[in-house]
Protein backbone atom coordinates (compact mmCIF):
# COMPACT_ATOMS: atom_id res chain seq x y z
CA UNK A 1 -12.36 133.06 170.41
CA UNK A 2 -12.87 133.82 166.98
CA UNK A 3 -12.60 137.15 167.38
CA UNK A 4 -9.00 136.57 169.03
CA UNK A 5 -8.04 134.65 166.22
CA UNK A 6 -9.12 137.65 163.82
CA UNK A 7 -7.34 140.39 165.74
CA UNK A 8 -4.16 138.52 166.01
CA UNK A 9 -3.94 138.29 162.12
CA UNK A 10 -4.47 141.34 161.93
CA UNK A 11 -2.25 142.54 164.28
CA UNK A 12 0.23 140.19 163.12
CA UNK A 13 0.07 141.78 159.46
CA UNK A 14 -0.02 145.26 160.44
CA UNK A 15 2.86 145.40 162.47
CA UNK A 16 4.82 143.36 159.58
CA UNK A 17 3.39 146.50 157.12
CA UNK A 18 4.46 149.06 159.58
CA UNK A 19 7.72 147.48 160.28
CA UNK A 20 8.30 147.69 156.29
CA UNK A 21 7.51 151.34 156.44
CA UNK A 22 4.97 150.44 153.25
CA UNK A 23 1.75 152.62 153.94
CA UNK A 24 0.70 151.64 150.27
CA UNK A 25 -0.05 148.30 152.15
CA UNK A 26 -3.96 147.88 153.14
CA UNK A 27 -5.55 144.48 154.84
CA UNK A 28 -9.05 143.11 153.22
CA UNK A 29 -11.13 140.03 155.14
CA UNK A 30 -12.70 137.42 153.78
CA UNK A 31 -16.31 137.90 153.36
CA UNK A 32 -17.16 134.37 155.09
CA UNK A 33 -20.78 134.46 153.08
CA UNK A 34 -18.65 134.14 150.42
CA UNK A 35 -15.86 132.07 151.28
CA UNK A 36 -15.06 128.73 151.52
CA UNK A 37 -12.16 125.69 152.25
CA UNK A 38 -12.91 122.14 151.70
CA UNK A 39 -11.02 118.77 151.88
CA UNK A 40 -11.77 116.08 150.03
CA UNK A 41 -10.89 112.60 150.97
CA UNK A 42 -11.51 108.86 149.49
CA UNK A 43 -11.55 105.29 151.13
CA UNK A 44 -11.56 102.40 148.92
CA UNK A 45 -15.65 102.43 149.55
CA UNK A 46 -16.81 105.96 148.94
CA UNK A 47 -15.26 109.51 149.00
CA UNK A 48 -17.08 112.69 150.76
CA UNK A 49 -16.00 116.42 151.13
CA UNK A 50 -16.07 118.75 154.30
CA UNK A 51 -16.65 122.14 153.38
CA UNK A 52 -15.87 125.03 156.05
CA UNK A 53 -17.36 128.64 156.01
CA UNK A 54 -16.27 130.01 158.80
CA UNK A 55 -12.48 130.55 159.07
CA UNK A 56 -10.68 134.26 159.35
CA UNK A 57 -8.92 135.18 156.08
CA UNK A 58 -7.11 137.90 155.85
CA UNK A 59 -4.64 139.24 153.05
CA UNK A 60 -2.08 142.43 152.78
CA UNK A 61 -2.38 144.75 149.48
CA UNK A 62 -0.39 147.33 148.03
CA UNK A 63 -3.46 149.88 147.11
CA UNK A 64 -0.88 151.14 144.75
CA UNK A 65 -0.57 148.52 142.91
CA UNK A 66 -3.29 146.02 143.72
CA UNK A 67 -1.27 143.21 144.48
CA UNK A 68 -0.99 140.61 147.75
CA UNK A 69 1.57 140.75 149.29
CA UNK A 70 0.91 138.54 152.54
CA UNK A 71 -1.79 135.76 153.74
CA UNK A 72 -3.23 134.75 156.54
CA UNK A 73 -6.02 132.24 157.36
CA UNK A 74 -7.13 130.19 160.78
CA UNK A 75 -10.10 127.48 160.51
CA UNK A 76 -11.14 125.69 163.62
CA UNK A 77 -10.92 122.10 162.69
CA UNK A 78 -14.65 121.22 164.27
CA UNK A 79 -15.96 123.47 161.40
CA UNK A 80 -15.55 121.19 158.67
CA UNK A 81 -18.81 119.93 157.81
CA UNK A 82 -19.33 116.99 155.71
CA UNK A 83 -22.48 116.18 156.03
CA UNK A 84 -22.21 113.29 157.95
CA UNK A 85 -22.08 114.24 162.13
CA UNK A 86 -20.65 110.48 162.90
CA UNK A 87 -17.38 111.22 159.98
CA UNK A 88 -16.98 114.63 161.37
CA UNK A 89 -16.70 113.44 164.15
CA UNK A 90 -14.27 110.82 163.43
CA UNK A 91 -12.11 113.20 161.68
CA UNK A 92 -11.96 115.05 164.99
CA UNK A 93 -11.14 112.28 166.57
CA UNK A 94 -8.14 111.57 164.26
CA UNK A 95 -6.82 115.30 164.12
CA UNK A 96 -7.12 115.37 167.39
CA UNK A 97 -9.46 118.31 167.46
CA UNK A 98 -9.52 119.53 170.81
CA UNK A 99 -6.05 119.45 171.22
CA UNK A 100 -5.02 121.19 167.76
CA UNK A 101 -8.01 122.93 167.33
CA UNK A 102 -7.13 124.91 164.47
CA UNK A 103 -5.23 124.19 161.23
CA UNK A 104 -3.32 127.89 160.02
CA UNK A 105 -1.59 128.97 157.42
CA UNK A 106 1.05 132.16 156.85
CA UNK A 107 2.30 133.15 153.85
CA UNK A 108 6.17 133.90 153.82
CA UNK A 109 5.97 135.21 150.09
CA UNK A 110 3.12 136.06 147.22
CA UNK A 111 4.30 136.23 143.42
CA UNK A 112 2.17 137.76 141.01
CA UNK A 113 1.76 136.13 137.57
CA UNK A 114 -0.99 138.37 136.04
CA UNK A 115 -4.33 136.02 136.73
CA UNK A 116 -2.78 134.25 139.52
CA UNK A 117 -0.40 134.33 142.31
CA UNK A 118 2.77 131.57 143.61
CA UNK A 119 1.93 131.63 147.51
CA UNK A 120 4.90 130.42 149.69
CA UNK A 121 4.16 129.68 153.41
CA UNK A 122 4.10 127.63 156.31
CA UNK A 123 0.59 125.76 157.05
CA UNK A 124 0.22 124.56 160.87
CA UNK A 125 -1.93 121.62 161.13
CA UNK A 126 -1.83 118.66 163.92
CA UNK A 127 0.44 120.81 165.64
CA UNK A 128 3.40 120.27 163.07
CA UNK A 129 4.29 123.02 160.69
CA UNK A 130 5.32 122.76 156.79
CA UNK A 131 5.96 124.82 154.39
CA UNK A 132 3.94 124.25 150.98
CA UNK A 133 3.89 126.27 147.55
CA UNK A 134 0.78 126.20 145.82
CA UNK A 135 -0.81 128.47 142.61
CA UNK A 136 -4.19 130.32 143.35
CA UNK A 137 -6.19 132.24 140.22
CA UNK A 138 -6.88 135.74 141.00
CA UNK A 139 -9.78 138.00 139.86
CA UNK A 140 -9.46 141.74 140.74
CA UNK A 141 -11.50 144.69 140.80
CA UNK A 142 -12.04 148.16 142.74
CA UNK A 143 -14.47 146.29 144.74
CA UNK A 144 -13.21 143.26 145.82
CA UNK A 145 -10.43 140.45 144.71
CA UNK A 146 -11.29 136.89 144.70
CA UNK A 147 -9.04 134.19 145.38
CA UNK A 148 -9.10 130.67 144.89
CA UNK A 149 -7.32 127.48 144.40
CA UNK A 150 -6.60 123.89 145.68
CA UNK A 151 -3.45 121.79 146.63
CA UNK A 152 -3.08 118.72 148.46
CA UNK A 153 -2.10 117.49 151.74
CA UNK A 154 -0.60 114.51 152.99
CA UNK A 155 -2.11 113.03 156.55
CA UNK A 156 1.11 111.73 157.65
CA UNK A 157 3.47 114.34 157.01
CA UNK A 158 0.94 116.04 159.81
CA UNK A 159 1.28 112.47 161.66
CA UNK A 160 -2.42 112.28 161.49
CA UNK A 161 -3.62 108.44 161.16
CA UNK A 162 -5.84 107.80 158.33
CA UNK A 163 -8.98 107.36 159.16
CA UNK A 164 -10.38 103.96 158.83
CA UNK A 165 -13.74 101.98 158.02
CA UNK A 166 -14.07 98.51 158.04
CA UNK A 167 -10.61 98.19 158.81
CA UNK A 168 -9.75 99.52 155.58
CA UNK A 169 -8.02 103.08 155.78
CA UNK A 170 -8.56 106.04 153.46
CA UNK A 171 -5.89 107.35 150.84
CA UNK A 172 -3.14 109.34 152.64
CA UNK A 173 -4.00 112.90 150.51
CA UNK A 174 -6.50 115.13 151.48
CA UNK A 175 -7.38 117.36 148.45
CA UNK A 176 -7.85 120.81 149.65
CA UNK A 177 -9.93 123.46 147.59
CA UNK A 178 -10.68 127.33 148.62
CA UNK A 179 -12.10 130.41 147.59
CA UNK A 180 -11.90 133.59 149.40
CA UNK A 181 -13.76 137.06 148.44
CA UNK A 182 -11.87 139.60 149.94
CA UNK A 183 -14.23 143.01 149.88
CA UNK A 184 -11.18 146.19 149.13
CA UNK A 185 -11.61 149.66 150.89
């Protein structure tokens, strides 16, 4: 399954470079030893984080210039781990894991601003799409480009419940974080 996932992105991106006509435009996958996204989360009684390392990245480069020009990432929602097998669960529970299993997210544009990029796209989580901007640094080099940032969800603009203990629930954002190491040609 996860090697589906992979080929579709890159399938998906290639024919979008070809389409284009841009053969300056090269693909580079995350190095998943070396890549991570994490959520965290707080309820009135403690806070944790769920960290996933194994999720297909994948990002379009002009090897011209050096800069993204398109993302792509898909992380099965079971591979957030927190830590805690009875949470992770429950989370699964909420997002309704085996029916959405995956949470996506396309890019529809990438902005360079010298150390760091604007990334416009839709994110697919719970089975409902929205579109979110968000500002990643970015550290380049021949060898590889490193990407990383955070922005924040809300749980019920995905019409996910908030998880509850003790019949108090948690806060409605879920703090994302990433960092990707893409390895270049």
């Amino acid at each position: 399954m996860k090697q589906l996932f992979s080929f579709i992105l890159f399938f998906v991106l290639s024919i979008i470079a070809f389409a284009a006509g841009n053969f300056d435009t090269k693909t580079a996958r995350a190095d998943k030893a070396k890549s991570f996204i994490s959520y965290h989360m707080v309820h009135p009684m403690h806070s944790w984080d769920g960290v996933n390392k194994d999720f297909d990245g994948i990002i379009q480069y002009n090897d011209k210039t050096n800069l993204i020009t398109k993302v792509a990432i898909v992380a099965k929602v079971s591979a957030f781990d927190s830590k805690s097998s009875n949470r992770d669960s429950h989370m699964m529970e909420v997002t309704e894991a085996i029916k959405y299993p995956t949470v996506s997210f396309v890019s529809s544009s990438v902005k360079d601003n010298g150390n760091s990029v604007e990334v416009t796209g839709m994110i697919t989580f719970h089975g409902v799409s929205k579109e979110i901007i968000f500002t990643a640094k970015e550290e380049s080099s021949a060898k590889q480009k490193i990407v990383s940032g955070n922005f924040v969800l809300l749980l019920e603009d995905f019409k996910i419940e908030r998880p509850s203990m003790m019949m108090m629930k948690t806060e409605n954002e879920m703090k994302m974080s990433f960092s990707a190491e893409f390895p270049l040609n």
